[in-house]
PDB file of N, CA and C in Angstrom:
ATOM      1  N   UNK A   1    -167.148  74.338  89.720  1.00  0.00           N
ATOM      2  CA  UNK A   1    -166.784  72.995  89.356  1.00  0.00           C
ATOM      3  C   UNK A   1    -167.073  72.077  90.529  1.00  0.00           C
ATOM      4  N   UNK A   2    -167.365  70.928  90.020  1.00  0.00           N
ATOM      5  CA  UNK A   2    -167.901  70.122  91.176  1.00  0.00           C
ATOM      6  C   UNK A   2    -167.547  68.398  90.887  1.00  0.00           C
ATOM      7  N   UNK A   3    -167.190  67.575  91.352  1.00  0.00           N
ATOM      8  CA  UNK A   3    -166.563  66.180  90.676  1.00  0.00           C
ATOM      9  C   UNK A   3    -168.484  65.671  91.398  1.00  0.00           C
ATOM     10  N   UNK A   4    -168.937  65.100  90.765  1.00  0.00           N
ATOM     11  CA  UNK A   4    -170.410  63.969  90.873  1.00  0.00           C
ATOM     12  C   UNK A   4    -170.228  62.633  90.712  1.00  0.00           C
ATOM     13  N   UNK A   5    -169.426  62.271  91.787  1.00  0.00           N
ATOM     14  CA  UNK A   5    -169.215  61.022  91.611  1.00  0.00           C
ATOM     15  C   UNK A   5    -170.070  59.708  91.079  1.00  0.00           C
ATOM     16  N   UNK A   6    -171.618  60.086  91.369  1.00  0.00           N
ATOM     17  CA  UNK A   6    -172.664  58.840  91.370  1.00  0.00           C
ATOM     18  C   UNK A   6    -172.394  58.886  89.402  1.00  0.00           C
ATOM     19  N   UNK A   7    -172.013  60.094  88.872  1.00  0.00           N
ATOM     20  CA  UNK A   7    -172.539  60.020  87.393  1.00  0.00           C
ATOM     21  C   UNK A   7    -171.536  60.217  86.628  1.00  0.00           C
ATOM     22  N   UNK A   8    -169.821  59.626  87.756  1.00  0.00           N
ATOM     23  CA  UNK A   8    -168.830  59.556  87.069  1.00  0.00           C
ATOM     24  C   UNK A   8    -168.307  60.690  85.862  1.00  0.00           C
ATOM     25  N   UNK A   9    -168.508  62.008  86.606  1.00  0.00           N
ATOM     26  CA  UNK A   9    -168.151  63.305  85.780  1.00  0.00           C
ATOM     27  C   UNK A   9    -167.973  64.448  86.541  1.00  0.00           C
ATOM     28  N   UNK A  10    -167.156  65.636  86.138  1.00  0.00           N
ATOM     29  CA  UNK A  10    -166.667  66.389  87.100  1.00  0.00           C
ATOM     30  C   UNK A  10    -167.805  67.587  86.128  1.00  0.00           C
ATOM     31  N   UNK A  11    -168.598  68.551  86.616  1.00  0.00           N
ATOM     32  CA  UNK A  11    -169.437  69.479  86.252  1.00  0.00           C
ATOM     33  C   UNK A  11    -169.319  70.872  86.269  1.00  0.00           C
ATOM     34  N   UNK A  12    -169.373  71.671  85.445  1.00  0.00           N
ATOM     35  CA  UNK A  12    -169.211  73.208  85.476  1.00  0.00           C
ATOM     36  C   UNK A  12    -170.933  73.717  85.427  1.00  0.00           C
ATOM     37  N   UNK A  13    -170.998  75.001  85.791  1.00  0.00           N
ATOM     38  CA  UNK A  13    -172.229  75.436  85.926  1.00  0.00           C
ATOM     39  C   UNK A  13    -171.702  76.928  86.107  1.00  0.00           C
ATOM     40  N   UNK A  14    -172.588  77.420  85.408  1.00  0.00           N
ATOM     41  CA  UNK A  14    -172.528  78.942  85.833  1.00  0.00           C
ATOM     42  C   UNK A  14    -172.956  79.832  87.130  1.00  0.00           C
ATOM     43  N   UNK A  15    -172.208  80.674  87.509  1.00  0.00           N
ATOM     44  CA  UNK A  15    -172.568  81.631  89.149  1.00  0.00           C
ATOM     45  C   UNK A  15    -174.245  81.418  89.256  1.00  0.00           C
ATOM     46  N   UNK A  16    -174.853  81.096  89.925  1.00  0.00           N
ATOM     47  CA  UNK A  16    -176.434  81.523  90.111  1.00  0.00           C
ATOM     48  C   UNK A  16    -176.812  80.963  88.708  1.00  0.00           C
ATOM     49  N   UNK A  17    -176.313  80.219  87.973  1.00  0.00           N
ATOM     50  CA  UNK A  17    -177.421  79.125  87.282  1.00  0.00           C
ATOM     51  C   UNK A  17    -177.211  77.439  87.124  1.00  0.00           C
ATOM     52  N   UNK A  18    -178.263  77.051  87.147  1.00  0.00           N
ATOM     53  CA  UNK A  18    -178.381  75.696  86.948  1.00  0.00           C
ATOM     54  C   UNK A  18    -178.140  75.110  86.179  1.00  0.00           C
ATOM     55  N   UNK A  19    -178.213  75.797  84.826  1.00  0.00           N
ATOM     56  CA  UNK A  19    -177.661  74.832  83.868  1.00  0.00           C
ATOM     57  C   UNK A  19    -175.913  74.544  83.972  1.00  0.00           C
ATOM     58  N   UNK A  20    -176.138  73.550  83.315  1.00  0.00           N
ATOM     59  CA  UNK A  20    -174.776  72.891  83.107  1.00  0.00           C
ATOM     60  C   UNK A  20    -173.879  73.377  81.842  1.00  0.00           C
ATOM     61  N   UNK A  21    -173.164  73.902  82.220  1.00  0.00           N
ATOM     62  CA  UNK A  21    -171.848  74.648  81.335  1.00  0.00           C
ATOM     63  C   UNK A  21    -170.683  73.957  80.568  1.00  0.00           C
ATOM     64  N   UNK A  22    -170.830  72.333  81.163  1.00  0.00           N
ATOM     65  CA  UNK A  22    -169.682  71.506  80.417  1.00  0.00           C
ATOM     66  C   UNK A  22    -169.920  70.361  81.698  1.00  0.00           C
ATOM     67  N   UNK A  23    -169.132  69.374  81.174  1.00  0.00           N
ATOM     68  CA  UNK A  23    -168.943  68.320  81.922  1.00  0.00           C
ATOM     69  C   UNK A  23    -167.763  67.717  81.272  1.00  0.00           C
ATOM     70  N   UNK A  24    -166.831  67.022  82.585  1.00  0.00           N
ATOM     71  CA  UNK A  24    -165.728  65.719  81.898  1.00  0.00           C
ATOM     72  C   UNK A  24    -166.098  64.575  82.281  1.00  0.00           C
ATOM     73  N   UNK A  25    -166.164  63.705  81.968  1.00  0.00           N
ATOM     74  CA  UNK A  25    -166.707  62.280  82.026  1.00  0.00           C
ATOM     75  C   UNK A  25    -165.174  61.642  82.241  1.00  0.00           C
ATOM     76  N   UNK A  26    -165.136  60.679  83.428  1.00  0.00           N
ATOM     77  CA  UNK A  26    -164.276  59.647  83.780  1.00  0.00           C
ATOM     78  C   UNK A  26    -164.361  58.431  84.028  1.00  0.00           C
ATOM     79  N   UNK A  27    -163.537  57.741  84.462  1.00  0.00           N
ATOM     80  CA  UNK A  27    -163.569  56.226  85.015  1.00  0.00           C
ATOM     81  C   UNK A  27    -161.967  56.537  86.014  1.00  0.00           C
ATOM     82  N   UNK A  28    -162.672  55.892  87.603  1.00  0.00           N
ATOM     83  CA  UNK A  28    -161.604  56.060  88.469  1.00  0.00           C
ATOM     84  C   UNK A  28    -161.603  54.933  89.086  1.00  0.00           C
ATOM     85  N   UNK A  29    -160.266  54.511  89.114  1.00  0.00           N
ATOM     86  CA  UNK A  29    -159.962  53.298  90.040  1.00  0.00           C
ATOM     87  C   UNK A  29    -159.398  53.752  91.507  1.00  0.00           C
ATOM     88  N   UNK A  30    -158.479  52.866  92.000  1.00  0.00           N
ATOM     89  CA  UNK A  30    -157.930  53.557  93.931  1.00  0.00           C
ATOM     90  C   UNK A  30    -156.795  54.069  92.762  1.00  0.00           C
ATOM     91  N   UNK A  31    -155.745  54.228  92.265  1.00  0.00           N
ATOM     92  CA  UNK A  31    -154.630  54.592  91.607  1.00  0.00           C
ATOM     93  C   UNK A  31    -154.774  55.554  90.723  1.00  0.00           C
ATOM     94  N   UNK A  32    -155.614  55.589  90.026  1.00  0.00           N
ATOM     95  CA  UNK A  32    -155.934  55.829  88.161  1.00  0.00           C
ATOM     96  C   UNK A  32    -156.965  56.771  88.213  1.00  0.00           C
ATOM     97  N   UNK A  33    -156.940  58.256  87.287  1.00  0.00           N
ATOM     98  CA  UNK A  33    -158.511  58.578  86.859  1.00  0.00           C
ATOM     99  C   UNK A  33    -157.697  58.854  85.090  1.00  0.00           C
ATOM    100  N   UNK A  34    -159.123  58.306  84.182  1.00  0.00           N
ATOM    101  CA  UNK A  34    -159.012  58.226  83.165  1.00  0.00           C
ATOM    102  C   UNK A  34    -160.386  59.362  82.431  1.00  0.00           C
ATOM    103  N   UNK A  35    -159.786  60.364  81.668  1.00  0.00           N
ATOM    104  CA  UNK A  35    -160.789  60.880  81.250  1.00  0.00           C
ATOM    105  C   UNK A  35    -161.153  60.811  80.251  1.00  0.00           C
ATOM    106  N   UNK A  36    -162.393  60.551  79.868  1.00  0.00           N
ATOM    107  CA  UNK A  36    -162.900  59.910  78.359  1.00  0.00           C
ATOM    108  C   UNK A  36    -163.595  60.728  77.686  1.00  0.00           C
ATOM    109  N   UNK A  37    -164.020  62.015  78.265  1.00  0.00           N
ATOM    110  CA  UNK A  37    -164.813  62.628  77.124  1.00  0.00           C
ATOM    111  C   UNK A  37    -165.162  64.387  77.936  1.00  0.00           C
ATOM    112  N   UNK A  38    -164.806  65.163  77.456  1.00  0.00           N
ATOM    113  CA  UNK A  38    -165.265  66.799  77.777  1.00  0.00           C
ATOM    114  C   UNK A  38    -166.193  67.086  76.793  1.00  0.00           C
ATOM    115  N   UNK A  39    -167.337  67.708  77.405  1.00  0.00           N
ATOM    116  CA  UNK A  39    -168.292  68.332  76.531  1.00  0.00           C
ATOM    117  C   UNK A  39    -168.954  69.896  77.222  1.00  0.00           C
ATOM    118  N   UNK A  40    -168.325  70.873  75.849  1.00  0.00           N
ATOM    119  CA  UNK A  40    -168.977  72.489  76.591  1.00  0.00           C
ATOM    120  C   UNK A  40    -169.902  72.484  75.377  1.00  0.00           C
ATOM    121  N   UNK A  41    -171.140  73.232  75.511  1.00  0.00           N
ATOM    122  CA  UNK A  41    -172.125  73.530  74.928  1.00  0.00           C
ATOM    123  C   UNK A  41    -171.963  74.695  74.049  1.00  0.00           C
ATOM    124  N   UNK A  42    -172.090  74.599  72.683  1.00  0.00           N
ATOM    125  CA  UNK A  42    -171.767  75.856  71.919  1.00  0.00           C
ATOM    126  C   UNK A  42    -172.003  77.492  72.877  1.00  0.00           C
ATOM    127  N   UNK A  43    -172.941  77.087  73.653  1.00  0.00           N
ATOM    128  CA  UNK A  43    -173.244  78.753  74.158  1.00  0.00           C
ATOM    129  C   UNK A  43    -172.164  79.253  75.114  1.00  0.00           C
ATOM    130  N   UNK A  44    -171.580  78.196  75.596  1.00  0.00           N
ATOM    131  CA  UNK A  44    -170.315  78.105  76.840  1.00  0.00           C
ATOM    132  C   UNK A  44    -169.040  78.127  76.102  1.00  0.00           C
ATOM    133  N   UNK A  45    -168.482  77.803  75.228  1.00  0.00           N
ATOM    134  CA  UNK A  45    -167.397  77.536  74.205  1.00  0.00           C
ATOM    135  C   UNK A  45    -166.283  78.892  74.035  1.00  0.00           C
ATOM    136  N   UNK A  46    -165.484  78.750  74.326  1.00  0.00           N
ATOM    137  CA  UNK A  46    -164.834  80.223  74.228  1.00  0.00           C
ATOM    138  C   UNK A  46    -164.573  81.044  75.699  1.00  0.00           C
ATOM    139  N   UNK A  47    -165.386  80.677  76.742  1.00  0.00           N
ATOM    140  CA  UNK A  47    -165.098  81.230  77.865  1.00  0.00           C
ATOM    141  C   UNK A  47    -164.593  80.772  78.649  1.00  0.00           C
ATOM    142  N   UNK A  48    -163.934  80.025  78.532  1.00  0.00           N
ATOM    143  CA  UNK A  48    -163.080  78.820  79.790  1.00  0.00           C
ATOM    144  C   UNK A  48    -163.390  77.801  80.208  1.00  0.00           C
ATOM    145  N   UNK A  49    -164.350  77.459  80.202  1.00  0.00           N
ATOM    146  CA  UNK A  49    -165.248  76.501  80.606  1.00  0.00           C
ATOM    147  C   UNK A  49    -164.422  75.122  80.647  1.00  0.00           C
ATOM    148  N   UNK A  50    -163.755  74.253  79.495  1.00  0.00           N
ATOM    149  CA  UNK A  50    -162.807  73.326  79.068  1.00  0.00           C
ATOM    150  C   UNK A  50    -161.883  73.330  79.936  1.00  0.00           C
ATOM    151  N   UNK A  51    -161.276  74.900  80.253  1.00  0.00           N
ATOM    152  CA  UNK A  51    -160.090  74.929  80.803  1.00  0.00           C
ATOM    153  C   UNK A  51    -160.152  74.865  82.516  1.00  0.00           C
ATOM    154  N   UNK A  52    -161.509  75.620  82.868  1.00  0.00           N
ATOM    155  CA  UNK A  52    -161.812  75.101  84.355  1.00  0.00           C
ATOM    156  C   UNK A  52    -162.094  73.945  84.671  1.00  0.00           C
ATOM    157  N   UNK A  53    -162.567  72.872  84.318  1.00  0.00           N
ATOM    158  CA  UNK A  53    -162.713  72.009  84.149  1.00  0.00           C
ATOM    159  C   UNK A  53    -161.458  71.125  84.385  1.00  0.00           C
ATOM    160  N   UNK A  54    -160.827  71.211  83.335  1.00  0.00           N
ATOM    161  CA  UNK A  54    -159.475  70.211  83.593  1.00  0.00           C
ATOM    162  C   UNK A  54    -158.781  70.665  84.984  1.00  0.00           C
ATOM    163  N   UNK A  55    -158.478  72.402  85.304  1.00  0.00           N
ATOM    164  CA  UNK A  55    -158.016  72.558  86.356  1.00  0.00           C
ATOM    165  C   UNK A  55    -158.447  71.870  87.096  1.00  0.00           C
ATOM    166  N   UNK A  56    -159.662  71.773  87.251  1.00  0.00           N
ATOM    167  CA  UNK A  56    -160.345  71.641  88.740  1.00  0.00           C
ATOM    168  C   UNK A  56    -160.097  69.986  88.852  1.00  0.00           C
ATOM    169  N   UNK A  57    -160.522  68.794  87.601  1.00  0.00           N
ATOM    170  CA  UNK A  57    -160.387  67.791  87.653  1.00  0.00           C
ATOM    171  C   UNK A  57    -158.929  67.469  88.393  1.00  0.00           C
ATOM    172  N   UNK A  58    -157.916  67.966  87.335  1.00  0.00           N
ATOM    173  CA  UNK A  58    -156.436  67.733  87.865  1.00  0.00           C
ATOM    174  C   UNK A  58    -155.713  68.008  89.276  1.00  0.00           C
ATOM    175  N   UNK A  59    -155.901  68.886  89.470  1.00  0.00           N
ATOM    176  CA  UNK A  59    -155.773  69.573  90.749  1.00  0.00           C
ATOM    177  C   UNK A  59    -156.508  68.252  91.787  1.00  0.00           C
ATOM    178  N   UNK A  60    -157.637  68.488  91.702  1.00  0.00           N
ATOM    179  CA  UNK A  60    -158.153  67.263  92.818  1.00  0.00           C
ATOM    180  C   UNK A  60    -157.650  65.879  92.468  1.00  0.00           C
ATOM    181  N   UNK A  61    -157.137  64.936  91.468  1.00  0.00           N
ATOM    182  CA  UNK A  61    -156.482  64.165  90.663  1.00  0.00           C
ATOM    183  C   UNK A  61    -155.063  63.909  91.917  1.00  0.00           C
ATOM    184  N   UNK A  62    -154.037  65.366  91.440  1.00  0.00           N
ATOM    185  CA  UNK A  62    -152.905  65.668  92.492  1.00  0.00           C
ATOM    186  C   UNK A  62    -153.360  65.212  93.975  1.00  0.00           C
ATOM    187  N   UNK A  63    -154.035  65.874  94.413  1.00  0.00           N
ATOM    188  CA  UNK A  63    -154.421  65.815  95.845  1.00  0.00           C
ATOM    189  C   UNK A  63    -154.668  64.504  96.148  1.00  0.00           C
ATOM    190  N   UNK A  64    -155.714  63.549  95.328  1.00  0.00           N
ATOM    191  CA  UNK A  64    -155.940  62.444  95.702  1.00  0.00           C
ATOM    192  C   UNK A  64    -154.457  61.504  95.183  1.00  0.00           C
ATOM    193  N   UNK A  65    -153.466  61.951  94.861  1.00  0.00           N
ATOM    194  CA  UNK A  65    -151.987  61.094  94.595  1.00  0.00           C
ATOM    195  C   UNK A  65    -152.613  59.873  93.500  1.00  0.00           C
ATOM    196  N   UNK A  66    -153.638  60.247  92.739  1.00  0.00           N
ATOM    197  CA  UNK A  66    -153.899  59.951  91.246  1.00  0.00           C
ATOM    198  C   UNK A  66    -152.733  60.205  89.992  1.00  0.00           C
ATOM    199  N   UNK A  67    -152.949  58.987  89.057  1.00  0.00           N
ATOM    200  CA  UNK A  67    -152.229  59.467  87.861  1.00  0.00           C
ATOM    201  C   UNK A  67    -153.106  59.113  86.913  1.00  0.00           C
ATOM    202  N   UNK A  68    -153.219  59.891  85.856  1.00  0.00           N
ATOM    203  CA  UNK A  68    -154.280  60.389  85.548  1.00  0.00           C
ATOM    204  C   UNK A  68    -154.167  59.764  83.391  1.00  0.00           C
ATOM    205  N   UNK A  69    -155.025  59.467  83.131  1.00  0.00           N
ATOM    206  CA  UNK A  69    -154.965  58.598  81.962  1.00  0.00           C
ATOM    207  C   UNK A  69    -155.613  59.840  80.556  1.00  0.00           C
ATOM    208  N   UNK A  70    -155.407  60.968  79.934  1.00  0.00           N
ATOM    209  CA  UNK A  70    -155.930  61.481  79.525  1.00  0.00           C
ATOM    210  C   UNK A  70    -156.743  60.887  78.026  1.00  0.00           C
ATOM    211  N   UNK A  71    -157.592  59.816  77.401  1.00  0.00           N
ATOM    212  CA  UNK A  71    -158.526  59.626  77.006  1.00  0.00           C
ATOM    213  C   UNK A  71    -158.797  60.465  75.567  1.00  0.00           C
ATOM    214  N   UNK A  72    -159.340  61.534  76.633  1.00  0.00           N
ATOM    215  CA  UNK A  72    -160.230  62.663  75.928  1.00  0.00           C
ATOM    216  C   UNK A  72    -158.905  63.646  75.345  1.00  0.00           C
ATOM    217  N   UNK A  73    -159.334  63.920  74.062  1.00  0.00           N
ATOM    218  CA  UNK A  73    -158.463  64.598  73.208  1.00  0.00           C
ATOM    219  C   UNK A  73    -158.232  66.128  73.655  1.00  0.00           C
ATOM    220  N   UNK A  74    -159.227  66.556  75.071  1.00  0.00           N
ATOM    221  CA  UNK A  74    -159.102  67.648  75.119  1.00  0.00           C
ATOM    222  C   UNK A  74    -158.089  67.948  76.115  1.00  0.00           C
ATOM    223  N   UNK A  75    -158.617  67.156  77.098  1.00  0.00           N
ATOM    224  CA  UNK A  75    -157.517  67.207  78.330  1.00  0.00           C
ATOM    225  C   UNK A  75    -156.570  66.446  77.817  1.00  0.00           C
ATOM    226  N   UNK A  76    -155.993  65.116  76.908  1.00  0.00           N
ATOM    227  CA  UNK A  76    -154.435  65.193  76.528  1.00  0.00           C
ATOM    228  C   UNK A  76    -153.975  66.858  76.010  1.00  0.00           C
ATOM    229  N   UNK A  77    -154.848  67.701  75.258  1.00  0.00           N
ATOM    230  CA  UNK A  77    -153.981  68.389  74.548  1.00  0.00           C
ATOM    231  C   UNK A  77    -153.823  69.861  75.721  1.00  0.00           C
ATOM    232  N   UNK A  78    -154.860  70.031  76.352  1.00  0.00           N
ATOM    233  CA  UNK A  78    -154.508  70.900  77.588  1.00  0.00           C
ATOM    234  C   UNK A  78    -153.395  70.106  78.499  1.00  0.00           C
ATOM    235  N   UNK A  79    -153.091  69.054  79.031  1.00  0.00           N
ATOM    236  CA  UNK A  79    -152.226  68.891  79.630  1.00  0.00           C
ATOM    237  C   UNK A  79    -150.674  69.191  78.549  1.00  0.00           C
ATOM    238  N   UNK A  80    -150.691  68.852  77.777  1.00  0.00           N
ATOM    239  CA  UNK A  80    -149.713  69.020  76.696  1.00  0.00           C
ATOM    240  C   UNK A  80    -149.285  70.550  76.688  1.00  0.00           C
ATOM    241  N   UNK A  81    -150.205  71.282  76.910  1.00  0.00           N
ATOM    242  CA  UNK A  81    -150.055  72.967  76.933  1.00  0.00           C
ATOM    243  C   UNK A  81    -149.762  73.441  78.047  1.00  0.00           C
ATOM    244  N   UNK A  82    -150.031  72.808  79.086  1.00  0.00           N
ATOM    245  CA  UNK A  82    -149.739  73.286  80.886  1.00  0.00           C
ATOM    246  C   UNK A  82    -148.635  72.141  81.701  1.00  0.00           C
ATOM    247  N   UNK A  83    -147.349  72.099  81.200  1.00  0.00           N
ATOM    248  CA  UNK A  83    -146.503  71.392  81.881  1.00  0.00           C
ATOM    249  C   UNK A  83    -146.000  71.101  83.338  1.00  0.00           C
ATOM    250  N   UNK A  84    -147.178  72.166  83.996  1.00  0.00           N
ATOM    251  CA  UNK A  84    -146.795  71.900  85.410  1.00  0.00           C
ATOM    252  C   UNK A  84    -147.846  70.571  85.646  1.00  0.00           C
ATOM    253  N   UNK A  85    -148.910  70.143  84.514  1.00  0.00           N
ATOM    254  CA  UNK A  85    -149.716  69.236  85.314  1.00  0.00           C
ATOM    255  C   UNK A  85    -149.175  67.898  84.436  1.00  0.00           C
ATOM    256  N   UNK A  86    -147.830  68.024  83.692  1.00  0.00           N
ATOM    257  CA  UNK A  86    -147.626  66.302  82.930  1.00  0.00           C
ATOM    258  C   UNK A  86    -147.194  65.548  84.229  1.00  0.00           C
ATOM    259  N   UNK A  87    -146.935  65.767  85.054  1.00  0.00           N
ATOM    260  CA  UNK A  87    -146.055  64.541  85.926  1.00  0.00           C
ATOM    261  C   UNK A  87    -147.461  63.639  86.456  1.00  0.00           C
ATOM    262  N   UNK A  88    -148.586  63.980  86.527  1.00  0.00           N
ATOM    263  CA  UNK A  88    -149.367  63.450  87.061  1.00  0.00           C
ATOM    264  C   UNK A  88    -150.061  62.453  85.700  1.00  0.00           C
ATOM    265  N   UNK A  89    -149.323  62.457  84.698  1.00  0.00           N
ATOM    266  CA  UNK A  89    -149.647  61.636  83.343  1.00  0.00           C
ATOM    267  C   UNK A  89    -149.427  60.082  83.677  1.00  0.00           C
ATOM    268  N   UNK A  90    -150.080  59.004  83.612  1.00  0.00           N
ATOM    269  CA  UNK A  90    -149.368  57.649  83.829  1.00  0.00           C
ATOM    270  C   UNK A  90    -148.708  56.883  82.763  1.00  0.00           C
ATOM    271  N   UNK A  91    -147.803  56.495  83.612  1.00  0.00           N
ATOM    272  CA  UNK A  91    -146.945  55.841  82.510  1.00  0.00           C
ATOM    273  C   UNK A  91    -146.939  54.316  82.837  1.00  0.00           C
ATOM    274  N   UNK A  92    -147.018  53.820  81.792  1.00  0.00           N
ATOM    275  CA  UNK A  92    -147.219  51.941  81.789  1.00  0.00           C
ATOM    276  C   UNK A  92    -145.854  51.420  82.233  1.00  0.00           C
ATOM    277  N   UNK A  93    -146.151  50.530  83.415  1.00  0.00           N
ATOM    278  CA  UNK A  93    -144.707  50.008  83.950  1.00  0.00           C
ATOM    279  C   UNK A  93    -144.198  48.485  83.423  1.00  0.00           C
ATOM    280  N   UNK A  94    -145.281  48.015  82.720  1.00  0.00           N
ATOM    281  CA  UNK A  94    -145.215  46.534  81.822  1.00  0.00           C
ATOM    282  C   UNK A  94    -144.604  46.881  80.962  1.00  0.00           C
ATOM    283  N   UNK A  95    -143.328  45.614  80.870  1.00  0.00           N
ATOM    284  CA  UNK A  95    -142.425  45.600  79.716  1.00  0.00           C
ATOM    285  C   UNK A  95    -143.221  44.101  79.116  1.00  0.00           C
ATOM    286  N   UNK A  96    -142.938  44.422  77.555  1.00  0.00           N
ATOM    287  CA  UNK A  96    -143.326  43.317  76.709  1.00  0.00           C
ATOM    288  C   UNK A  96    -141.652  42.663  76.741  1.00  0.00           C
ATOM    289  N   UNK A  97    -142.443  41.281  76.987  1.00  0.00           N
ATOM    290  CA  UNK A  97    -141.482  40.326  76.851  1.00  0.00           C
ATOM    291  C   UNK A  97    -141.310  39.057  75.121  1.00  0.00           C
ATOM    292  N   UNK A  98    -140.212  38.882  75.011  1.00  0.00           N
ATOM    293  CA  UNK A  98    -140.274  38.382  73.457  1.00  0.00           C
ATOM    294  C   UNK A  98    -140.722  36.772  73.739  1.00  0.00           C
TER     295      UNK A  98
END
């Protein structure tokens, strides 16, 4: 796993190959990473790929004291399944006023 910042996506690849195994696509501010879209390739699907991915995103997310906007239906529903990584979920601090 590798975050590519110039192309705004964090990348999986297999041991000793080049091709690309999945990617998460983001948008990061100094505060915020928002993830908008995971894509594993039918041939990758089933082997973890999704799930390394979010680790690796989140984890570095933590480290950088990010809170993290999940977007993408995959990483809301993996974070939803791994409760050690909800605290890093953001929560809107604007109250609507009448």
């Amino acid at each position: 796993m590798r975050d590519v910042p110039e192309s705004k996506r964090y990348e999986a690849r297999v041991e000793g190959q080049s091709e690309i195994a999945g990617v998460a696509e983001y948008l990061r501010t100094a505060e915020l990473i928002a993830f908008v879209h995971t894509e594993v390739p039918p041939k990758y699907e089933g082997r973890g790929v999704g799930a390394a991915l979010a680790r690796a995103a989140l984890d570095e997310a933590r480290a950088a004291n990010l809170r993290v906007l999940a977007i993408c239906p995959f990483f809301a529903g993996w974070i939803a399944r791994h409760p050690d990584y909800r605290d890093l979920v953001y929560q809107s601090r604007s109250k609507v006023t009448d």
